[in-house]
Protein backbone atom coordinates (compact mmCIF):
# COMPACT_ATOMS: atom_id res chain seq x y z
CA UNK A 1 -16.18 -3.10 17.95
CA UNK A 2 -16.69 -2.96 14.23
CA UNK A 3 -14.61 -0.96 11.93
CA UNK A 4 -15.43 2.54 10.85
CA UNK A 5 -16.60 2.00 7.30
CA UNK A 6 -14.97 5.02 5.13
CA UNK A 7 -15.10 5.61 1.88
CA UNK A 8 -11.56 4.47 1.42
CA UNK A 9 -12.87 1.25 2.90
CA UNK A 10 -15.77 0.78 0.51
CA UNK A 11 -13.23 1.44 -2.51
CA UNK A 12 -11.06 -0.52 -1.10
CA UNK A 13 -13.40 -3.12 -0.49
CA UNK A 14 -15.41 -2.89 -4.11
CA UNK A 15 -18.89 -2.24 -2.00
CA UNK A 16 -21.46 -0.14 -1.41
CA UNK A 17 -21.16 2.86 1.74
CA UNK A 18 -23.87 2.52 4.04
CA UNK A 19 -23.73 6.13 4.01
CA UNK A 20 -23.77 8.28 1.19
CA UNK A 21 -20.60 10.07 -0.85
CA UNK A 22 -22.36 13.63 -0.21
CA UNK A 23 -20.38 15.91 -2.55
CA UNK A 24 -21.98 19.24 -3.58
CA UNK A 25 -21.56 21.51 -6.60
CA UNK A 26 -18.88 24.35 -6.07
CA UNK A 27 -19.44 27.54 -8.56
CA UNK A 28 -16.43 28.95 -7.05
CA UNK A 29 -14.20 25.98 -8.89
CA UNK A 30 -11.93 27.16 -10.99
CA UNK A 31 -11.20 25.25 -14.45
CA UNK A 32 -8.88 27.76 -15.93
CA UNK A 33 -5.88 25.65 -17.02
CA UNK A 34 -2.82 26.87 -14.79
CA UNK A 35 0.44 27.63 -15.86
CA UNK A 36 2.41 24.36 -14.87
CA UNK A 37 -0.37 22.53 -16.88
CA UNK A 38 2.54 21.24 -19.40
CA UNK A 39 0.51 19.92 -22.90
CA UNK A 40 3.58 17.83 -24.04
CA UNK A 41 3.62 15.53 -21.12
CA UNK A 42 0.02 13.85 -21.90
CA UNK A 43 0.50 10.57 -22.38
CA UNK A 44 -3.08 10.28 -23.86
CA UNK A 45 -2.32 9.36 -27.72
CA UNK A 46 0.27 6.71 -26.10
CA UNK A 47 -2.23 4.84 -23.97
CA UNK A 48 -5.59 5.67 -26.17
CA UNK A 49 -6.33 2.52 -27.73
CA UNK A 50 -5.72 0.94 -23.97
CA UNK A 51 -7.99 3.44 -22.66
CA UNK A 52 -10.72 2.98 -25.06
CA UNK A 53 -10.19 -1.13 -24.83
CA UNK A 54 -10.25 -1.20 -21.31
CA UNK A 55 -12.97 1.61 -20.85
CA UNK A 56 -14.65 -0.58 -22.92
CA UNK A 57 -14.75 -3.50 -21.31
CA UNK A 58 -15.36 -1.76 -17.60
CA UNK A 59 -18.45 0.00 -18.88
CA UNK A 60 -16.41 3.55 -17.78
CA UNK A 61 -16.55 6.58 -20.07
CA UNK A 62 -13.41 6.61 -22.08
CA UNK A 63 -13.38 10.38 -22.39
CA UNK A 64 -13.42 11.12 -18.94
CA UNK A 65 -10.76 8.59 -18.48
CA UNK A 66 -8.44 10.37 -20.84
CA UNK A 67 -9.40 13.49 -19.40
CA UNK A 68 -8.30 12.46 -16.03
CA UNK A 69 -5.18 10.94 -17.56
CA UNK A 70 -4.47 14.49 -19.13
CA UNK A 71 -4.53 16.31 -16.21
CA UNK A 72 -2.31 13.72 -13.90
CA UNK A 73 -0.14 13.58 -16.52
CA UNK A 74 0.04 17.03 -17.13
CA UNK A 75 0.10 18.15 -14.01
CA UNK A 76 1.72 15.31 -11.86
CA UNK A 77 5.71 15.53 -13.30
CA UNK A 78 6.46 17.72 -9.82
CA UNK A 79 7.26 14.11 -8.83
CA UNK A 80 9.92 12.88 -11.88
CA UNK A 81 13.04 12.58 -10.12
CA UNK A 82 11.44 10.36 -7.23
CA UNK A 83 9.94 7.68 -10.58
CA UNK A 84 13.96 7.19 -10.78
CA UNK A 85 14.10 6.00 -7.54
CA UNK A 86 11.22 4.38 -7.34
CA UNK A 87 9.55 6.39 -4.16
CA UNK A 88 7.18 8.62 -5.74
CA UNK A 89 4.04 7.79 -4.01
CA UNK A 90 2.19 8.12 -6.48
CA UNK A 91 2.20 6.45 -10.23
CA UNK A 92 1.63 7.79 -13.68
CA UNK A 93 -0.06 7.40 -16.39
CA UNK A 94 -3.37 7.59 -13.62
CA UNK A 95 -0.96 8.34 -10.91
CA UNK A 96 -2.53 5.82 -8.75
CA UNK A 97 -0.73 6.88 -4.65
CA UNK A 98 0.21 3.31 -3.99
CA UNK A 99 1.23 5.05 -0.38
CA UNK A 100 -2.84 6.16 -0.04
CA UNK A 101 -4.62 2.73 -1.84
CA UNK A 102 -1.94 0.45 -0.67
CA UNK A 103 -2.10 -2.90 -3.24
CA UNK A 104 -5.64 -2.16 -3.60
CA UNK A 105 -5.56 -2.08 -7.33
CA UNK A 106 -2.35 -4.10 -7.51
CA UNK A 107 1.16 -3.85 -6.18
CA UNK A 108 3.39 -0.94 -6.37
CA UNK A 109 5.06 -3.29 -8.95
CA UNK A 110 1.93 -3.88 -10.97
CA UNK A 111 1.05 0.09 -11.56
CA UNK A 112 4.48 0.73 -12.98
CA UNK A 113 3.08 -1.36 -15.52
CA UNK A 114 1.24 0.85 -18.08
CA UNK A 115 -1.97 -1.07 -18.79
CA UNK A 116 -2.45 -2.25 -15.17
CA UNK A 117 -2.45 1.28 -14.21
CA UNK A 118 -4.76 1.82 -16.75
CA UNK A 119 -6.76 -0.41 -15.56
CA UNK A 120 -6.27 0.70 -11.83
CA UNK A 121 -7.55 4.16 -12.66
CA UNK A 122 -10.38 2.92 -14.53
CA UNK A 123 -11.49 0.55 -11.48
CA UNK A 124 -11.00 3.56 -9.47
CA UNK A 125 -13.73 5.34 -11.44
CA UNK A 126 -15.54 2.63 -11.64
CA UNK A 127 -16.38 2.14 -8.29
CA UNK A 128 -16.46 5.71 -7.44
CA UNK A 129 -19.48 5.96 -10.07
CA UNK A 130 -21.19 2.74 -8.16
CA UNK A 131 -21.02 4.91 -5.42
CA UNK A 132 -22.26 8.50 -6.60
CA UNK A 133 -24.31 7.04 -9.27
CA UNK A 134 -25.28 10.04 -11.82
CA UNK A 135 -22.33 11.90 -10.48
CA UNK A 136 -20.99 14.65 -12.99
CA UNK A 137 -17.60 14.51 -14.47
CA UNK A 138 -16.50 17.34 -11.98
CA UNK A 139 -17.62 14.93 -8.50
CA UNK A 140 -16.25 11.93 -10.22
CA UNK A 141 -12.99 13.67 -11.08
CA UNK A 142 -12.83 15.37 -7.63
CA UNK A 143 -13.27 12.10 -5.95
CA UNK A 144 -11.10 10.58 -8.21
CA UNK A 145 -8.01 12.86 -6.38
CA UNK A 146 -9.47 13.44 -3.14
CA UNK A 147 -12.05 10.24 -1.91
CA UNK A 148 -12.59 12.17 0.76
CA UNK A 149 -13.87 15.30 -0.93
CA UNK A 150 -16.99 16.69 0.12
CA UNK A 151 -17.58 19.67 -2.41
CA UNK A 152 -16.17 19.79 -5.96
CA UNK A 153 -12.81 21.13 -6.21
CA UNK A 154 -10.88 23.17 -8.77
CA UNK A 155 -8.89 19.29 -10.07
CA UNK A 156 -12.55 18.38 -10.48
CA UNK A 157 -13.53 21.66 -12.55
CA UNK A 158 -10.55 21.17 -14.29
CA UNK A 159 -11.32 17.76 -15.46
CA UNK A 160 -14.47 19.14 -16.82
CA UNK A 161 -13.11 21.57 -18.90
CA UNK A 162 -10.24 18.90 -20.19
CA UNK A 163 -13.24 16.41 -20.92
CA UNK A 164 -15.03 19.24 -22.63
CA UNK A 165 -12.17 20.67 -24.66
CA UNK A 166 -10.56 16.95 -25.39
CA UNK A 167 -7.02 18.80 -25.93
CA UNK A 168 -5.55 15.39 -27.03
CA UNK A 169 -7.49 15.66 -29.95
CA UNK A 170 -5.52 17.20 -32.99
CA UNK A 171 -6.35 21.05 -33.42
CA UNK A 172 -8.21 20.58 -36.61
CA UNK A 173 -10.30 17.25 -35.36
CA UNK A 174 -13.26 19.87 -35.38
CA UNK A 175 -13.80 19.30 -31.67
C-alpha cells in the first residue's frame, strides 16, 4: 500500500503534490499587530545582509523573508527559557519546529546555527511557492506556520501587513 502523500511529505520530499495546496482568501483575518508583538526582539537588521544573500541566491523574495522573520521573532520568545535547555521545539531566527520537519532542513544542531536557519526558512518558502505558485504573501506566510492550512489565517494577514509596513526599516527610511 503506498504512502499517503501530504503536504508535509511533498515539503519534505522537495516535490510536487499530486493534489493541489487549496488555500482560500479569509477577509475575516486579522493583521492588527497584537499586544505581545515585542518590536525589540526582531532580529531582522542582525541577519539582513544573510537574508538578502541567501534570498538572493534561492530566487525567494527577501522582503517577505524578513517579514516572516519579524513576526517569529517577534512573536515566538513565549519559548526563551526552553532555547536554554535546548528543548524548544521550535528554532529562531525562522523558528523552524525541528519536532514538526524533523532534519528535513538540517539537524536540530544545524538550525541553531544562524545562517542555516536562514537558509531553512528560505527553503521552506521556497518550496511552498513551487507548490502554490502565484500564492500571495498572506497563503505563503500562512503555510509557512501551518502546512496544513486550508484558508488564510490571522499569522498570514499579519505577515502581510509586516511585509507592507517593513517595520525594520528606520522610521524616517520614507517607507
Amino acid at each position: 500500500m503506498a504512502d499517503k502523500v501530504t503536504r508535509k511529505s511533498c515539503i519534505q520530499n522537495n516535490s510536487p503534490c499530486p493534489s493541489n495546496f487549496g488555500i482560500s482568501d479569509n477577509p475575516n483575518a486579522k493583521n492588527a499587530e497584537p499586544t505581545f508583538e515585542i518590536a525589540h526582539f526582531s532580529q531582522v537588521n542582525t541577519f539582513s545582509a544573510t537574508i538578502d544573500k541567501v534570498a538572493a541566491e534561492k530566487s525567494v523574495d527577501a522582503r517577505l523573508v524578513k517579514a516572516i522573520m519579524y513576526m517569529e521573532t517577534t512573536h515566538g520568545y513565549y519559548d526563551a527559557p526552553l532555547d536554554l535547555i535546548g528543548k524548544n521545539k521550535s528554532i529562531r531566527p525562522m523558528n523552524i519546529n525541528v519536532d514538526f520537519w524533523g532534519n528535513t532542513f538540517g539537524t536540530r544542531e544545524d538550525m541553531n546555527n544562524s545562517e542555516k536557519n536562514i537558509r531553512a526558512g528560505i527553503e521552506m518558502i521556497q518550496r511552498i511557492q513551487a507548490n502554490v505558485p502565484g500564492a500571495s504573501i498572506e497563503k505563503v506566510a500562512t503555510l509557512y506556520n501551518n502546512i496544513n492550512a486550508i484558508t488564510v489565517s490571522d499569522y498570514g494577514a499579519r505577515v502581510k501587513k509586516i511585509y507592507d509596513d517593513q517595520p525594520w526599516l528606520p522610521k524616517d527610511a520614507g517607507h
